[in-house]
PDB file of N, CA and C in Angstrom:
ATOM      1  N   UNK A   1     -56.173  21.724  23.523  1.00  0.00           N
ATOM      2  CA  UNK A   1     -55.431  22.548  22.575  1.00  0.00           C
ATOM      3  C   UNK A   1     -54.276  21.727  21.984  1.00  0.00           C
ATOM      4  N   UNK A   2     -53.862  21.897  20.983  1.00  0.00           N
ATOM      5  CA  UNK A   2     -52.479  21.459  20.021  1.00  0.00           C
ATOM      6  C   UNK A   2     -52.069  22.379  19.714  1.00  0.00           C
ATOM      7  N   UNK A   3     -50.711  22.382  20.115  1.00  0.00           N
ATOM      8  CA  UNK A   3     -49.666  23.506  19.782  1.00  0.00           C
ATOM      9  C   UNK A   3     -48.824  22.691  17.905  1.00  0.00           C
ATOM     10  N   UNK A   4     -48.990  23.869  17.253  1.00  0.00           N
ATOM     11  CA  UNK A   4     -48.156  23.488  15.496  1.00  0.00           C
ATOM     12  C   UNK A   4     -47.539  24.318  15.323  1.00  0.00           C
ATOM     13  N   UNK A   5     -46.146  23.907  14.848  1.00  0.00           N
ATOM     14  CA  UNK A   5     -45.309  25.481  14.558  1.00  0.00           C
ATOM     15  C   UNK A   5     -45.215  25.054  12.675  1.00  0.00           C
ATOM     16  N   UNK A   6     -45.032  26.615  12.328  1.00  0.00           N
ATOM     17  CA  UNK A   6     -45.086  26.604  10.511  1.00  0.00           C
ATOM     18  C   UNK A   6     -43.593  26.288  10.524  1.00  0.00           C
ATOM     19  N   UNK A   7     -43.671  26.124   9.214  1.00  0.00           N
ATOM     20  CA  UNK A   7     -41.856  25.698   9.063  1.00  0.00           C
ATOM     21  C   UNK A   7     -41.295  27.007   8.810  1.00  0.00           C
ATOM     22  N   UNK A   8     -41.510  28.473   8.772  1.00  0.00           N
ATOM     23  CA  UNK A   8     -41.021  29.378   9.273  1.00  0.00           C
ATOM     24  C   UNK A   8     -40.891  29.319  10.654  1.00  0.00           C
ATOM     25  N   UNK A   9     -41.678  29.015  11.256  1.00  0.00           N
ATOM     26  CA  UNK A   9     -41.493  29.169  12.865  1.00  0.00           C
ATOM     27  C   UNK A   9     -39.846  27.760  12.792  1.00  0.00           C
ATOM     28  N   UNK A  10     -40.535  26.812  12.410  1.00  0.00           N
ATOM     29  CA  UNK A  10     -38.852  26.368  12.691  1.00  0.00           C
ATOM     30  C   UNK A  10     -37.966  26.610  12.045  1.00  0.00           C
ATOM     31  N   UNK A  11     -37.404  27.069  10.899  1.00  0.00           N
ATOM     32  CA  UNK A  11     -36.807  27.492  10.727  1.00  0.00           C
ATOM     33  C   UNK A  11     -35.922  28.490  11.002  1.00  0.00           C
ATOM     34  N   UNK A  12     -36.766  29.850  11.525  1.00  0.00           N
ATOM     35  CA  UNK A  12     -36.445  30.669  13.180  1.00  0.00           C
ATOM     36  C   UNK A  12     -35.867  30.054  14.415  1.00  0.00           C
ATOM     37  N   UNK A  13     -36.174  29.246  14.519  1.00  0.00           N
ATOM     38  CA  UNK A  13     -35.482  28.630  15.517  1.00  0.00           C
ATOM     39  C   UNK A  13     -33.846  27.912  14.835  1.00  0.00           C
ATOM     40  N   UNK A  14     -33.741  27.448  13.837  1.00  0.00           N
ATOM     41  CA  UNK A  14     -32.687  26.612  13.479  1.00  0.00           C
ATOM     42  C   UNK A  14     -31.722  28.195  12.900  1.00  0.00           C
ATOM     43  N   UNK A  15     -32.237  29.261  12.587  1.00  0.00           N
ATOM     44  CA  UNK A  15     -31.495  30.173  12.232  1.00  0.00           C
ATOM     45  C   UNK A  15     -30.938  30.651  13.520  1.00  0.00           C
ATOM     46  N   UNK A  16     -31.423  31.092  14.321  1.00  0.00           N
ATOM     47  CA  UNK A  16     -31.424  31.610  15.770  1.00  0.00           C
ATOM     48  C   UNK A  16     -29.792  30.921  16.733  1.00  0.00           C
ATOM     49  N   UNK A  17     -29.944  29.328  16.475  1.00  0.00           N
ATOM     50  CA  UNK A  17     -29.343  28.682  17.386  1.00  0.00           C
ATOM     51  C   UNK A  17     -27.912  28.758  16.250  1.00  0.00           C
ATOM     52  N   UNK A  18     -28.202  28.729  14.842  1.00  0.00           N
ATOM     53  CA  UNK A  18     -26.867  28.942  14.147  1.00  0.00           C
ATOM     54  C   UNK A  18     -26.172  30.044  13.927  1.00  0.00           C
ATOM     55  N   UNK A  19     -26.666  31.271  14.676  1.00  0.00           N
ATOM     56  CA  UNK A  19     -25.835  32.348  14.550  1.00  0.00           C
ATOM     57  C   UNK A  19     -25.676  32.576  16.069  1.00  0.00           C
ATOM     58  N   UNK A  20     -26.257  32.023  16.645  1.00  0.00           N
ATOM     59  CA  UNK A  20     -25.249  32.050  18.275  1.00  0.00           C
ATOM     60  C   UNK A  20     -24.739  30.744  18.728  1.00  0.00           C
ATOM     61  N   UNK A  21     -24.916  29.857  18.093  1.00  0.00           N
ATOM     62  CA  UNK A  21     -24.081  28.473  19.169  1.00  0.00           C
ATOM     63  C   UNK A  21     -22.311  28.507  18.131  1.00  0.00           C
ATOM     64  N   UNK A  22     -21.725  29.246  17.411  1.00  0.00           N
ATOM     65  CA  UNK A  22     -20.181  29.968  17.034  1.00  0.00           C
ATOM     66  C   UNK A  22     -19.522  29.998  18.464  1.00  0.00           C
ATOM     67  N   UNK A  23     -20.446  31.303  18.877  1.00  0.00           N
ATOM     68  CA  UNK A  23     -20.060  32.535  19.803  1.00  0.00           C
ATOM     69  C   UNK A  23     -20.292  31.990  21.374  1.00  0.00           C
ATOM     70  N   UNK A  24     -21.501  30.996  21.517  1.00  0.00           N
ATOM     71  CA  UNK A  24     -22.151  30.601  22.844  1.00  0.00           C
ATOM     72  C   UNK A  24     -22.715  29.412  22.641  1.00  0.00           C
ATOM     73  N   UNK A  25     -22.013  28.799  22.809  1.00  0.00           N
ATOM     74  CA  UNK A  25     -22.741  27.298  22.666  1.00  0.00           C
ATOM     75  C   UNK A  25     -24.109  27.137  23.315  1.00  0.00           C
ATOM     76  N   UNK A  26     -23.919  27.279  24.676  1.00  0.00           N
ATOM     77  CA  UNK A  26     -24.618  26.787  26.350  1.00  0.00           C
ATOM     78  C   UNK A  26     -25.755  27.782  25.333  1.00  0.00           C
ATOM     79  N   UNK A  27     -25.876  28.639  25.831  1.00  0.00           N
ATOM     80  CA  UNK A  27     -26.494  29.908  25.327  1.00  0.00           C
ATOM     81  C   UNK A  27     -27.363  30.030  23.793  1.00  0.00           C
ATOM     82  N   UNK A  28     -27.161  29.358  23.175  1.00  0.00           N
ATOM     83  CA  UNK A  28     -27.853  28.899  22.079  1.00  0.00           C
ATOM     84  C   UNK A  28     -28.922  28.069  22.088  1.00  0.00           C
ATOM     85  N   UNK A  29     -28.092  26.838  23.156  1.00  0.00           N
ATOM     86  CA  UNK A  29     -29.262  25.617  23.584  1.00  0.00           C
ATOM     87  C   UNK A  29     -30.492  26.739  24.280  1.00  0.00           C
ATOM     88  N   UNK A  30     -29.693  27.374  25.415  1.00  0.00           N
ATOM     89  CA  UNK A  30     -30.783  27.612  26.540  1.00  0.00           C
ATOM     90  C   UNK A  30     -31.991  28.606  25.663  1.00  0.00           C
ATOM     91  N   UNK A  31     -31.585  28.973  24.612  1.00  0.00           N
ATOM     92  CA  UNK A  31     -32.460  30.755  24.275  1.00  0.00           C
ATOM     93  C   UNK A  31     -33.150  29.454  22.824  1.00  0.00           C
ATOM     94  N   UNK A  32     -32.867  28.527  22.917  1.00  0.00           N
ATOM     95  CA  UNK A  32     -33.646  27.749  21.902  1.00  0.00           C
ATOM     96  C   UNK A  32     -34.498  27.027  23.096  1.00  0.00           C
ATOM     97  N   UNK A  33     -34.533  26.440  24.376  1.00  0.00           N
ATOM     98  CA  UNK A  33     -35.287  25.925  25.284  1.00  0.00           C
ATOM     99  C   UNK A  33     -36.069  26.631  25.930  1.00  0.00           C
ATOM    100  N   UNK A  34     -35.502  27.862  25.907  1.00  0.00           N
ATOM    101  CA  UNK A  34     -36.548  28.906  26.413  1.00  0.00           C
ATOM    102  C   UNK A  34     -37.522  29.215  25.473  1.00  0.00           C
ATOM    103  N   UNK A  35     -37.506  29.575  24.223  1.00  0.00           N
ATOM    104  CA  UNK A  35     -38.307  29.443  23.170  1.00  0.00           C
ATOM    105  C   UNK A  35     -39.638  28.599  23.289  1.00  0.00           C
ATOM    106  N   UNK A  36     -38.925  27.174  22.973  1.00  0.00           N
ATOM    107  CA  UNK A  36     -39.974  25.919  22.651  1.00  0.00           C
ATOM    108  C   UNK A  36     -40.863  25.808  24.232  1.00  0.00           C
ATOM    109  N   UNK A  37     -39.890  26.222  25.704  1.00  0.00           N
ATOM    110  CA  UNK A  37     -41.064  25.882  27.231  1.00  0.00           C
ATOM    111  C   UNK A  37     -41.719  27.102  26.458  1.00  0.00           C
ATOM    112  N   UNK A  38     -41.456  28.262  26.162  1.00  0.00           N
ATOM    113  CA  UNK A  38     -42.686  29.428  26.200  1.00  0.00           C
ATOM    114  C   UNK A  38     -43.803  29.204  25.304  1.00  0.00           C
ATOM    115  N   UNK A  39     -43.602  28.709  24.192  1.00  0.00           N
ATOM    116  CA  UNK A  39     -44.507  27.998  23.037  1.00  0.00           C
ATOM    117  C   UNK A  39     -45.381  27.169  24.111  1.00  0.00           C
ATOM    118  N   UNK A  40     -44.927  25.859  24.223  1.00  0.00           N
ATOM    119  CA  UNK A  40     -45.719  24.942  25.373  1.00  0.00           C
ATOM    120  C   UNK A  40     -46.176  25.699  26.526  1.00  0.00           C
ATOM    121  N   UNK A  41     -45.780  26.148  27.077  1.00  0.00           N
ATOM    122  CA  UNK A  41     -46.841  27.395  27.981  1.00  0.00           C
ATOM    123  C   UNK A  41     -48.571  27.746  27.585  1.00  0.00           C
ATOM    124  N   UNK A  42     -48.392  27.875  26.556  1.00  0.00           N
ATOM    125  CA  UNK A  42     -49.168  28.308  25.395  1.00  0.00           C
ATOM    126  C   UNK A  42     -50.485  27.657  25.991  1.00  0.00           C
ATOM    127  N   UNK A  43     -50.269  25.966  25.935  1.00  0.00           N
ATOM    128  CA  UNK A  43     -51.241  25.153  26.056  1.00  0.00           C
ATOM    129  C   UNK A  43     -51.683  25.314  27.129  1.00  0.00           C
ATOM    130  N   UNK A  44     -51.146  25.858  28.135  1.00  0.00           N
ATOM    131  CA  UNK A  44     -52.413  25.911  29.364  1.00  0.00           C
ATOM    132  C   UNK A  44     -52.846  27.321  29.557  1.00  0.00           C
ATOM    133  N   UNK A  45     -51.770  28.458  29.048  1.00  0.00           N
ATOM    134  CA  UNK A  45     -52.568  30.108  29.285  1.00  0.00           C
ATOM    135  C   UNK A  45     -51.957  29.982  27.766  1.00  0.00           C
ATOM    136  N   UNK A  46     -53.328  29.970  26.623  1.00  0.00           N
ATOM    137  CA  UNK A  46     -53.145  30.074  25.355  1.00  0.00           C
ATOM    138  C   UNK A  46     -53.671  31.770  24.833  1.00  0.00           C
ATOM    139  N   UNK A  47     -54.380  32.660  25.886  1.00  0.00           N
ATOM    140  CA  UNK A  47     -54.222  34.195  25.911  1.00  0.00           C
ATOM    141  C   UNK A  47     -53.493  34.543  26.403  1.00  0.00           C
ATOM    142  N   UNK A  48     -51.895  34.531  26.366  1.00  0.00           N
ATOM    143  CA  UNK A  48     -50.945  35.137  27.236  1.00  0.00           C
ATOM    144  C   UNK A  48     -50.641  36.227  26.775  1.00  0.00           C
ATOM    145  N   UNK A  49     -50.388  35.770  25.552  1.00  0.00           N
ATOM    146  CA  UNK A  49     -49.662  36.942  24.580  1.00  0.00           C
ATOM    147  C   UNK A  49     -50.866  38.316  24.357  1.00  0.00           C
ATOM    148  N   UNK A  50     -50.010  39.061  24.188  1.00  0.00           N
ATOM    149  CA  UNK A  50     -50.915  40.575  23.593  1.00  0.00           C
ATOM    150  C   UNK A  50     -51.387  40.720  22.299  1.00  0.00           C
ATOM    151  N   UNK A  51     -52.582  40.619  21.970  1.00  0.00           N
ATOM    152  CA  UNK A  51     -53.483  40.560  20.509  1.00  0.00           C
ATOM    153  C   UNK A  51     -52.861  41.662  19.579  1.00  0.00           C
ATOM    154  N   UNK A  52     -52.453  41.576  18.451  1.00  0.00           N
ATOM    155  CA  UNK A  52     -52.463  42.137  17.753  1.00  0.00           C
ATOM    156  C   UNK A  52     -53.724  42.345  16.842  1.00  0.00           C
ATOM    157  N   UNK A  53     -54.077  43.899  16.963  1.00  0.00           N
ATOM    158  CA  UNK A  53     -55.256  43.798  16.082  1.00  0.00           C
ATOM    159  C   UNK A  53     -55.353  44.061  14.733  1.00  0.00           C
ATOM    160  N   UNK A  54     -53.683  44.318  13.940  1.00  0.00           N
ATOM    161  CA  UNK A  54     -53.617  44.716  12.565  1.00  0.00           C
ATOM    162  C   UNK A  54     -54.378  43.317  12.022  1.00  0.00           C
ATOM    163  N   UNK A  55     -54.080  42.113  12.468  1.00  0.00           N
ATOM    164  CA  UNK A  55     -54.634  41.244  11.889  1.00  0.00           C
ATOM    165  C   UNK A  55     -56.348  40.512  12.166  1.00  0.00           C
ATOM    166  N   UNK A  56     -56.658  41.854  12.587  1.00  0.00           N
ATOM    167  CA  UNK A  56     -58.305  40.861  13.034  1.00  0.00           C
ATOM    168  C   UNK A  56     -58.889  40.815  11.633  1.00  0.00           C
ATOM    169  N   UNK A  57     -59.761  39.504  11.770  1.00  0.00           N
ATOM    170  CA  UNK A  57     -60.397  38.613  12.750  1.00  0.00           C
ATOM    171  C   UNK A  57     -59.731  37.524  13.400  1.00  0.00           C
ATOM    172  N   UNK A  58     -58.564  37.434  12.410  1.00  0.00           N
ATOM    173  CA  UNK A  58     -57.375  36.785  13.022  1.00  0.00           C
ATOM    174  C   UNK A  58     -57.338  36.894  14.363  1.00  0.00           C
ATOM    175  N   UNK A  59     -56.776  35.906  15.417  1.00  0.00           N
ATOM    176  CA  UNK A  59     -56.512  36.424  16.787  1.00  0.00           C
ATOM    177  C   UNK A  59     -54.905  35.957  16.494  1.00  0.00           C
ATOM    178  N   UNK A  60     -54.062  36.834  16.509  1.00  0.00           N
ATOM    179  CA  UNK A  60     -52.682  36.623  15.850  1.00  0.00           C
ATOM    180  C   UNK A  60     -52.204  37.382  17.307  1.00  0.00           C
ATOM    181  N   UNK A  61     -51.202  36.922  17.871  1.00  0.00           N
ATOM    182  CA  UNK A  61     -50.951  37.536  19.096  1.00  0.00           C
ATOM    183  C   UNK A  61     -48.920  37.260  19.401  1.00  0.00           C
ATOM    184  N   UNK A  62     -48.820  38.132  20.366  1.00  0.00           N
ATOM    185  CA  UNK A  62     -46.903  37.982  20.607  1.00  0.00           C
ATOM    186  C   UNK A  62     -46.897  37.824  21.814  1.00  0.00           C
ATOM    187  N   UNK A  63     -45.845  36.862  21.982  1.00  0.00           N
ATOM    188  CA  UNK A  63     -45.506  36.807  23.342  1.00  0.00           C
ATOM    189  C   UNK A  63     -43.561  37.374  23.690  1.00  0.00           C
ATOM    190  N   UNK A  64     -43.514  38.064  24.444  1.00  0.00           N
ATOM    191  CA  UNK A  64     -41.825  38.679  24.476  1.00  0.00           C
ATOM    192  C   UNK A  64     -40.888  37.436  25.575  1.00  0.00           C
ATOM    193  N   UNK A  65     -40.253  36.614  24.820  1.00  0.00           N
ATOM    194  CA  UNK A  65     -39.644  36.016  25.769  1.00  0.00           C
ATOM    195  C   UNK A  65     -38.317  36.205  26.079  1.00  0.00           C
ATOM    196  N   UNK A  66     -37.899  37.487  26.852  1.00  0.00           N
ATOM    197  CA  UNK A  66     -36.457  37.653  26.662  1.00  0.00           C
ATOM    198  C   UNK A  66     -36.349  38.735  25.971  1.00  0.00           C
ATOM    199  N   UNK A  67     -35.462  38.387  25.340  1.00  0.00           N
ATOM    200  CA  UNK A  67     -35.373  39.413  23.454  1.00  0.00           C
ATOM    201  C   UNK A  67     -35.326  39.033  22.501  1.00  0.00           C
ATOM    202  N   UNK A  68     -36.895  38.030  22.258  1.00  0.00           N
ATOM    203  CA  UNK A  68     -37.300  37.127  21.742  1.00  0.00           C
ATOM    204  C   UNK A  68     -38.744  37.951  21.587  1.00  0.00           C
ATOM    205  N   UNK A  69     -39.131  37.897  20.659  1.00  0.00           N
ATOM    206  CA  UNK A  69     -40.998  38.294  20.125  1.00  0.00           C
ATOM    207  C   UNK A  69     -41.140  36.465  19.039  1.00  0.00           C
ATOM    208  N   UNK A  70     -42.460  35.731  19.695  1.00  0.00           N
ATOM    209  CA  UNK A  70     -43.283  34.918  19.219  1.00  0.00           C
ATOM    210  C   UNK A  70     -44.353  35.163  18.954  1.00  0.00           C
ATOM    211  N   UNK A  71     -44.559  35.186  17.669  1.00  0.00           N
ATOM    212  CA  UNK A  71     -45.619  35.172  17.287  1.00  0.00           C
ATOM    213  C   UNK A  71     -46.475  34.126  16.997  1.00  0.00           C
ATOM    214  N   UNK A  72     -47.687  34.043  17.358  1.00  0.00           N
ATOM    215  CA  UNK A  72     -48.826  32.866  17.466  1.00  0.00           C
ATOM    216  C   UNK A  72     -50.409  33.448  17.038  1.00  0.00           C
ATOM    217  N   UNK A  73     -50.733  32.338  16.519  1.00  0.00           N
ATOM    218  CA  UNK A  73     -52.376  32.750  16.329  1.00  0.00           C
ATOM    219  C   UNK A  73     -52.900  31.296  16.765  1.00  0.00           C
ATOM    220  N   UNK A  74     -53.826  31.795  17.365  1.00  0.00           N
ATOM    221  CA  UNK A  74     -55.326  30.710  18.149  1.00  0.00           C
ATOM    222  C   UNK A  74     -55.916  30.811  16.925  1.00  0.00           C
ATOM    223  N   UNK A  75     -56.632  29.490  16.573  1.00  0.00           N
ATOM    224  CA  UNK A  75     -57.947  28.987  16.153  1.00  0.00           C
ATOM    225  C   UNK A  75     -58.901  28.049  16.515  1.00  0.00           C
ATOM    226  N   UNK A  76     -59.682  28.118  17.026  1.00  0.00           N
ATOM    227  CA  UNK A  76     -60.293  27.169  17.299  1.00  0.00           C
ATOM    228  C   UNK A  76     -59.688  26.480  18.708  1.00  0.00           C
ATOM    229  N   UNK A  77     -58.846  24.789  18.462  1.00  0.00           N
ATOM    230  CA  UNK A  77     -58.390  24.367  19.752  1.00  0.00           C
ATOM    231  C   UNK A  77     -56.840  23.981  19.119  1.00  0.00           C
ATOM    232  N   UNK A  78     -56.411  24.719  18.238  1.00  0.00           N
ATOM    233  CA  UNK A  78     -55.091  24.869  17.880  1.00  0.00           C
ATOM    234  C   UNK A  78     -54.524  26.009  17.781  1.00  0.00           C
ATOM    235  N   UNK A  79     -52.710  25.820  18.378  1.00  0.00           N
ATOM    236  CA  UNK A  79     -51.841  26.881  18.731  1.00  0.00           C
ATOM    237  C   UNK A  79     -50.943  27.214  17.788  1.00  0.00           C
ATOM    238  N   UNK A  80     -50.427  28.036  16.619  1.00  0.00           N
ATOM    239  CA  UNK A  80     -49.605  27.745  15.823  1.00  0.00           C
ATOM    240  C   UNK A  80     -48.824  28.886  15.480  1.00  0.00           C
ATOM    241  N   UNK A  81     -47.659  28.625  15.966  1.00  0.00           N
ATOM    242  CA  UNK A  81     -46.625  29.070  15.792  1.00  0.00           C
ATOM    243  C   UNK A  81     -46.000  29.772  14.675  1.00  0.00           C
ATOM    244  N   UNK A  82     -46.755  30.816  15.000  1.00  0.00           N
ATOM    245  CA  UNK A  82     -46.044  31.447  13.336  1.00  0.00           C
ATOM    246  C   UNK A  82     -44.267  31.829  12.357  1.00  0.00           C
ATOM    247  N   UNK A  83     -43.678  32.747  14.113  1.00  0.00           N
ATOM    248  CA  UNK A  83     -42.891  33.043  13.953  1.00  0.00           C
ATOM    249  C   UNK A  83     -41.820  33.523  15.097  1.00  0.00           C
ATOM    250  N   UNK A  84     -40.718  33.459  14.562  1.00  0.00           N
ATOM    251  CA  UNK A  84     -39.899  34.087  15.936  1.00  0.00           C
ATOM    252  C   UNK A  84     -38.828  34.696  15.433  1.00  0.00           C
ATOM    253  N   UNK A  85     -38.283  36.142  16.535  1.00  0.00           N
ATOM    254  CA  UNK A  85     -36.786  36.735  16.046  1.00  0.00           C
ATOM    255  C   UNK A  85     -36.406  37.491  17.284  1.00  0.00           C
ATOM    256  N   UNK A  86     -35.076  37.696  17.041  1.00  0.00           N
ATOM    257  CA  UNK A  86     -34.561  38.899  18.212  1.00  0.00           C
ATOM    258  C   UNK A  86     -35.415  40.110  17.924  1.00  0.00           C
ATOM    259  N   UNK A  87     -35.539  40.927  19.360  1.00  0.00           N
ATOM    260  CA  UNK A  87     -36.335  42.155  19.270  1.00  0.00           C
ATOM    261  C   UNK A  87     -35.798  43.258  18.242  1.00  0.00           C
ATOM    262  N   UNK A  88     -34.363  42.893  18.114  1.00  0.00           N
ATOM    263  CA  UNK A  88     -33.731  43.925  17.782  1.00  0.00           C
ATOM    264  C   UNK A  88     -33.706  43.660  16.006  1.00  0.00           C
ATOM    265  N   UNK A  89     -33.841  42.607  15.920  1.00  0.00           N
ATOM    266  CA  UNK A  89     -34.171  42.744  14.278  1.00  0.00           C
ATOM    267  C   UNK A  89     -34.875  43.024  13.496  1.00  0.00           C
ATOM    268  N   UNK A  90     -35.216  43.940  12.110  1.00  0.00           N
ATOM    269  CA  UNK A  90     -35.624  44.654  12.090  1.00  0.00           C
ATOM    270  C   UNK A  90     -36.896  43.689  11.052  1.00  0.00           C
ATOM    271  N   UNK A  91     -37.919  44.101  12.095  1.00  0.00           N
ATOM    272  CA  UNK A  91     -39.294  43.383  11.393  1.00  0.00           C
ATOM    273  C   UNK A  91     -40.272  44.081  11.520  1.00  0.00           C
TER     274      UNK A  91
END
């Protein structure tokens, strides 16, 4: 498997760490490291996450890390990273 994140997916991440590393430095790093190990997780249990079926045939799926929702879709023997946000924001 190969894990790819879209440049929304990083970009989520670079938004994420700039509206909390102000307020929490430490805490910015860690909820951005926790992120990227749960992504890499991916590659060895790449069904972790719960399928969403609005998008079938897509296998588009979330994983909750925290109060964190990632979103990912499998194809084939690639992992790609669609997207990420706090639970609490409104998506």
């Amino acid at each position: 498997m190969v894990l790819q994140w879209t440049t929304s997916a990083n970009r989520d991440l670079v938004r994420l760490h700039a509206f909390l590393n102000p307020l929490a430095p430490r805490t910015a790093a860690q909820i951005v490291q926790q992120l990227v190990a749960a992504a890499e997780q991916l590659l060895t249990y790449p069904q972790l996450g719960e399928r969403i079926t609005a998008f079938a045939p897509r296998d588009v799926r979330r994983l909750i890390v925290g109060d964190y929702e990632l979103r990912y879709e499998l194809a084939d023997t690639t992992i790609t990273i669609l997207r990420l946000w706090h639970c609490r924001e409104d998506r």
